[in-house]
Protein backbone atom coordinates (compact mmCIF):
# COMPACT_ATOMS: atom_id res chain seq x y z
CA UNK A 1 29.25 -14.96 -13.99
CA UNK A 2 26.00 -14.99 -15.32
CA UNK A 3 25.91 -14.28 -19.18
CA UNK A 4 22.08 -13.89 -20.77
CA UNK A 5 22.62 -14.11 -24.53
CA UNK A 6 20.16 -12.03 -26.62
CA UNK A 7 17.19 -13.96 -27.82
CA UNK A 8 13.60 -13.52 -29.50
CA UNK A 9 12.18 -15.93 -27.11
CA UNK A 10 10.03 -14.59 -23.81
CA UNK A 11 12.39 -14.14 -20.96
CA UNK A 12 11.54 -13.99 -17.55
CA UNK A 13 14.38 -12.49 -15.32
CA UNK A 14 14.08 -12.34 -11.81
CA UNK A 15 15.19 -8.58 -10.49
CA UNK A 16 14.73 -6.45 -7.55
CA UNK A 17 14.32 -2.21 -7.13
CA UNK A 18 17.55 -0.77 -5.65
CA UNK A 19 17.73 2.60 -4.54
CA UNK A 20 21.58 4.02 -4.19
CA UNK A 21 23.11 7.16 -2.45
CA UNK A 22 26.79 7.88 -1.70
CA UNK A 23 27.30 7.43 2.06
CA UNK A 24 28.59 11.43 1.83
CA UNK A 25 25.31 12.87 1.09
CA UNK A 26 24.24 10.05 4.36
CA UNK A 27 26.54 11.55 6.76
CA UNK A 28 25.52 15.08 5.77
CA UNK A 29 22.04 14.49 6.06
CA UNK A 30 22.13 13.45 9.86
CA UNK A 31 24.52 15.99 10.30
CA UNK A 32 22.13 18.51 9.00
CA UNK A 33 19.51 16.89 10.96
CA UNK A 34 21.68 17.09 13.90
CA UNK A 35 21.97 21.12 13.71
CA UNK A 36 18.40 21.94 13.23
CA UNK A 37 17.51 19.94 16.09
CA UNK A 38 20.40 21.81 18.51
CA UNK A 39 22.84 19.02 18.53
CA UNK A 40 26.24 19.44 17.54
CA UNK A 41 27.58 16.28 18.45
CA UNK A 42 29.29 14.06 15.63
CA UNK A 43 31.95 12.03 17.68
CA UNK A 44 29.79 8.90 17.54
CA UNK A 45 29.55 9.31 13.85
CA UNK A 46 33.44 9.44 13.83
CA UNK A 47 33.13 6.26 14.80
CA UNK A 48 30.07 4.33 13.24
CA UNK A 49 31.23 5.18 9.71
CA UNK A 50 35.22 4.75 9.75
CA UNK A 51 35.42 0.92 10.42
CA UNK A 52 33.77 -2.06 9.03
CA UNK A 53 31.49 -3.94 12.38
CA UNK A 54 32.43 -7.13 13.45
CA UNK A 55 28.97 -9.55 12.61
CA UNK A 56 27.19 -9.98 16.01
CA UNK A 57 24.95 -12.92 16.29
CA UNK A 58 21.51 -11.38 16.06
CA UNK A 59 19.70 -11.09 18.80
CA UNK A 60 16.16 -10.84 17.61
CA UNK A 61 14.72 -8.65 14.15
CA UNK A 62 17.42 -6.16 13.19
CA UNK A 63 16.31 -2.88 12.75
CA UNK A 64 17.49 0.00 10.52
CA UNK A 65 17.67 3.50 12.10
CA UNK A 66 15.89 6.46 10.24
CA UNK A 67 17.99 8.41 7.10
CA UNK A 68 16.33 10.70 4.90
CA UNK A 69 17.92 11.46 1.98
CA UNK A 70 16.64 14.02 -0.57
CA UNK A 71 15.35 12.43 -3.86
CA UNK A 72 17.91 14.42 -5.90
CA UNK A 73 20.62 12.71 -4.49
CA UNK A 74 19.75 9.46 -4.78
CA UNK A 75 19.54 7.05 -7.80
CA UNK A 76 17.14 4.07 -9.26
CA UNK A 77 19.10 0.64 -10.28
CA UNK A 78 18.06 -3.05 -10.85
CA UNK A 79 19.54 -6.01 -10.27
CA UNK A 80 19.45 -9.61 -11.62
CA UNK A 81 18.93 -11.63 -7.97
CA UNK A 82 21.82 -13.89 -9.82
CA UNK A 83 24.17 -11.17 -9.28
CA UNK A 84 24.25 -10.43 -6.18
CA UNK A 85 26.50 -12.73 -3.54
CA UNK A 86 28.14 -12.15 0.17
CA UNK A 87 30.75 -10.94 -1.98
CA UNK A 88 29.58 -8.05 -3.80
CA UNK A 89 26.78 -7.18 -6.59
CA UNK A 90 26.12 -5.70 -10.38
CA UNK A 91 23.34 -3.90 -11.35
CA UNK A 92 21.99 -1.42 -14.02
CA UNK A 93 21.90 1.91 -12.64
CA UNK A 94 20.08 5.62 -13.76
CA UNK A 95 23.58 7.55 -12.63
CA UNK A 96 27.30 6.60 -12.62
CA UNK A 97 29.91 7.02 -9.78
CA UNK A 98 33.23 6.73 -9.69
CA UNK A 99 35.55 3.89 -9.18
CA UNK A 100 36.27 4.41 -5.12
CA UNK A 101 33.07 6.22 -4.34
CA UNK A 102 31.44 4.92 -0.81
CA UNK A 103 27.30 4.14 -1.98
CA UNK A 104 24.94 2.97 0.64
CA UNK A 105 22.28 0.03 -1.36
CA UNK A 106 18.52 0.16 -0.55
CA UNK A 107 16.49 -3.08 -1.49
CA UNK A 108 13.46 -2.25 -2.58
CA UNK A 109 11.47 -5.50 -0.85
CA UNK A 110 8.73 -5.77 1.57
CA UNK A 111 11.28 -6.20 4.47
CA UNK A 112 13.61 -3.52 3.04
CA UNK A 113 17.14 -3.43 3.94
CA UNK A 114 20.01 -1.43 3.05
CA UNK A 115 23.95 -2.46 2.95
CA UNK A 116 26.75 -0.37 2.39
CA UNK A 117 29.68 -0.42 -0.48
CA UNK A 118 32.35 0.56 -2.27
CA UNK A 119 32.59 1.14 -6.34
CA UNK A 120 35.28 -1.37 -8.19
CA UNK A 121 33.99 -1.34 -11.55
CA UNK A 122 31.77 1.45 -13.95
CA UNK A 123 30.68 0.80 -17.81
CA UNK A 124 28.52 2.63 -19.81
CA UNK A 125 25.94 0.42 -21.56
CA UNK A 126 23.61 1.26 -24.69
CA UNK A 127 20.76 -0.76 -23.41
CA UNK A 128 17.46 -0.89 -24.41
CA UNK A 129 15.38 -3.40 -23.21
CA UNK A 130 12.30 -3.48 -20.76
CA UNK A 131 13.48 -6.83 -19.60
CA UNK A 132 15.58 -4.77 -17.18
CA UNK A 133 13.32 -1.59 -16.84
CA UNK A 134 10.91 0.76 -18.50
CA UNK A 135 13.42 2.87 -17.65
CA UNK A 136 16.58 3.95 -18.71
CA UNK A 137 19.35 2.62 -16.78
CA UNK A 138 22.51 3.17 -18.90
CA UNK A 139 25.41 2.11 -16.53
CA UNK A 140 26.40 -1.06 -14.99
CA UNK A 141 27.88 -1.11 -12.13
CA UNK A 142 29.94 -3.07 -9.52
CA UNK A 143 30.47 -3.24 -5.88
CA UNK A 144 31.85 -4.87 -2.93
CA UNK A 145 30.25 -4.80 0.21
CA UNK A 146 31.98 -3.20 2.81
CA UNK A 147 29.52 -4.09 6.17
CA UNK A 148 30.13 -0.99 7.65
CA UNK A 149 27.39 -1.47 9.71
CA UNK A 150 26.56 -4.13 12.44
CA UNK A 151 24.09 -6.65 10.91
CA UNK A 152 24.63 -5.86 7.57
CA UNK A 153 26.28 -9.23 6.86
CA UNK A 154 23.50 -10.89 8.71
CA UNK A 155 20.89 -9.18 6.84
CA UNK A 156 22.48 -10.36 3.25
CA UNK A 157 22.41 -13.58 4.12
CA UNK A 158 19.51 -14.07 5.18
CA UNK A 159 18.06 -12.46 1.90
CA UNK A 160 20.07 -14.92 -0.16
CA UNK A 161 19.04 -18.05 1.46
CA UNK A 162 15.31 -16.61 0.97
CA UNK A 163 15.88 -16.70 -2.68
CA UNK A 164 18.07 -19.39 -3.42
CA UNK A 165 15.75 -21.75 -4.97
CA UNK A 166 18.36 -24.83 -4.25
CA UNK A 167 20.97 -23.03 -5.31
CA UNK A 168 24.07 -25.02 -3.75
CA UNK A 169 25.08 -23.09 -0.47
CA UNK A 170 28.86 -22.87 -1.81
CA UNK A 171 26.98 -20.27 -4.58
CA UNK A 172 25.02 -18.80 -1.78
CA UNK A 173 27.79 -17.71 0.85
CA UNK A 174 30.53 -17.21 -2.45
CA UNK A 175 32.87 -13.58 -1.88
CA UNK A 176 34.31 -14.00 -5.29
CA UNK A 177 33.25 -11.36 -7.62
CA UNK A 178 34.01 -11.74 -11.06
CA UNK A 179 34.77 -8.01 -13.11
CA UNK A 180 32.16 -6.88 -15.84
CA UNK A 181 33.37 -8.63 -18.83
CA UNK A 182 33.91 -6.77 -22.43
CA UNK A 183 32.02 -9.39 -24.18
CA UNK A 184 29.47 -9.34 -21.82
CA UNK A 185 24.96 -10.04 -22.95
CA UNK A 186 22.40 -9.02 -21.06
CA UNK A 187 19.08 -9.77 -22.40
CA UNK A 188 18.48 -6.58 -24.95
CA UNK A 189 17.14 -6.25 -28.05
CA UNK A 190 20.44 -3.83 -28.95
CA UNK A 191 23.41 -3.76 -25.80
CA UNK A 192 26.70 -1.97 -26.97
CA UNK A 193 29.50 -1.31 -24.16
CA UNK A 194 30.52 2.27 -25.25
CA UNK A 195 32.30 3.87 -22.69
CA UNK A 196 34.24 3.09 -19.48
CA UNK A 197 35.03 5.24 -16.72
CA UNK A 198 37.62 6.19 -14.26
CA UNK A 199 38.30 7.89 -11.68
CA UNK A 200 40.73 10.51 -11.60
């Protein structure tokens, strides 16, 4: 696990933009979509979103199909590019979820991509510190990927072996995800774990 310990010095931490919606408010949306455009049809849905997919060997540039999702329901989070593994990631997000919940990730990179997940672990964090973000982002948050969808695995690999900066490949193509630690530092000039939560 990556620890930053709170210092005076300049810091320089490499993050990227998520955007995060519960894969609910995704399957409603195309539903809804669906309906206004005379088609009632969800069988195929039945089946694209209740089992992970099996990684195909890509056959050329992967591409993601079209989801709009309306800005209320979605959420702003960064992440630390050393927290994020094949396994699962952390990040500082603008909403909580619960422990269970189903979120669909957005990178927010040139050649965007998204990955779907579920929700192990949820503190609430006083953090101030623009290190992270101007803005406030006063959860953390972990997942584990769930590659629900075929080329997701494919997708996160590739992005990890784009940024690994000779990091050893062991570290690249690691599953293990290590829980959000109580003694936990991130960068901050004041960080305070104050609350966690569960779900019912």
């Amino acid at each position: 696990m990556a620890v930053y310990n709170i210092s005076k010095d300049p810091v320089s931490l490499k993050k990227i933009s998520l955007r995060i919606w519960r894969l609910r408010d995704e399957i409603e949306s195309i539903i809804q979509s669906r309906v206004e455009k005379g088609d009632a049809k969800i069988d195929d849905l039945a089946k694209e979103y209740t089992s992970p997919s099996p990684e195909k060997k890509a056959s050329g540039e992967i591409t993601l199909p079209l989801v709009t999702i309306p800005a209320e329901k979605t959420s702003a989070g960064k992440a630390i590019i050393s927290e994020i593994n094949m396994g699962g990631i952390r990040f500082f997000c603008n909403s909580n979820y619960l422990i269970g919940n189903s979120l669909v990730i957005e990178f927010q990179i040139p050649k965007h991509f998204r990955l779907n997940s579920v929700v192990l672990e949820t503190k609430t964090f006083d953090l101030k510190s623009k290190l992270i973000s101007d803005k406030k982002l006063p959860y953390r948050i972990q997942l584990k990927w769930t590659f629900l969808k075929p080329g997701e695995r494919t997708l996160l690999r590739e992005f990890l072996q784009s940024i690994s900066l000779g990091k050893p490949k062991e570290k690249i193509v690691s599953e293990e995800i290590e829980p959000i630690g109580e003694k936990e530092q991130i960068v901050s000039e004041e960080t305070q774990p104050v609350e966690e939560k569960k779900s019912a």
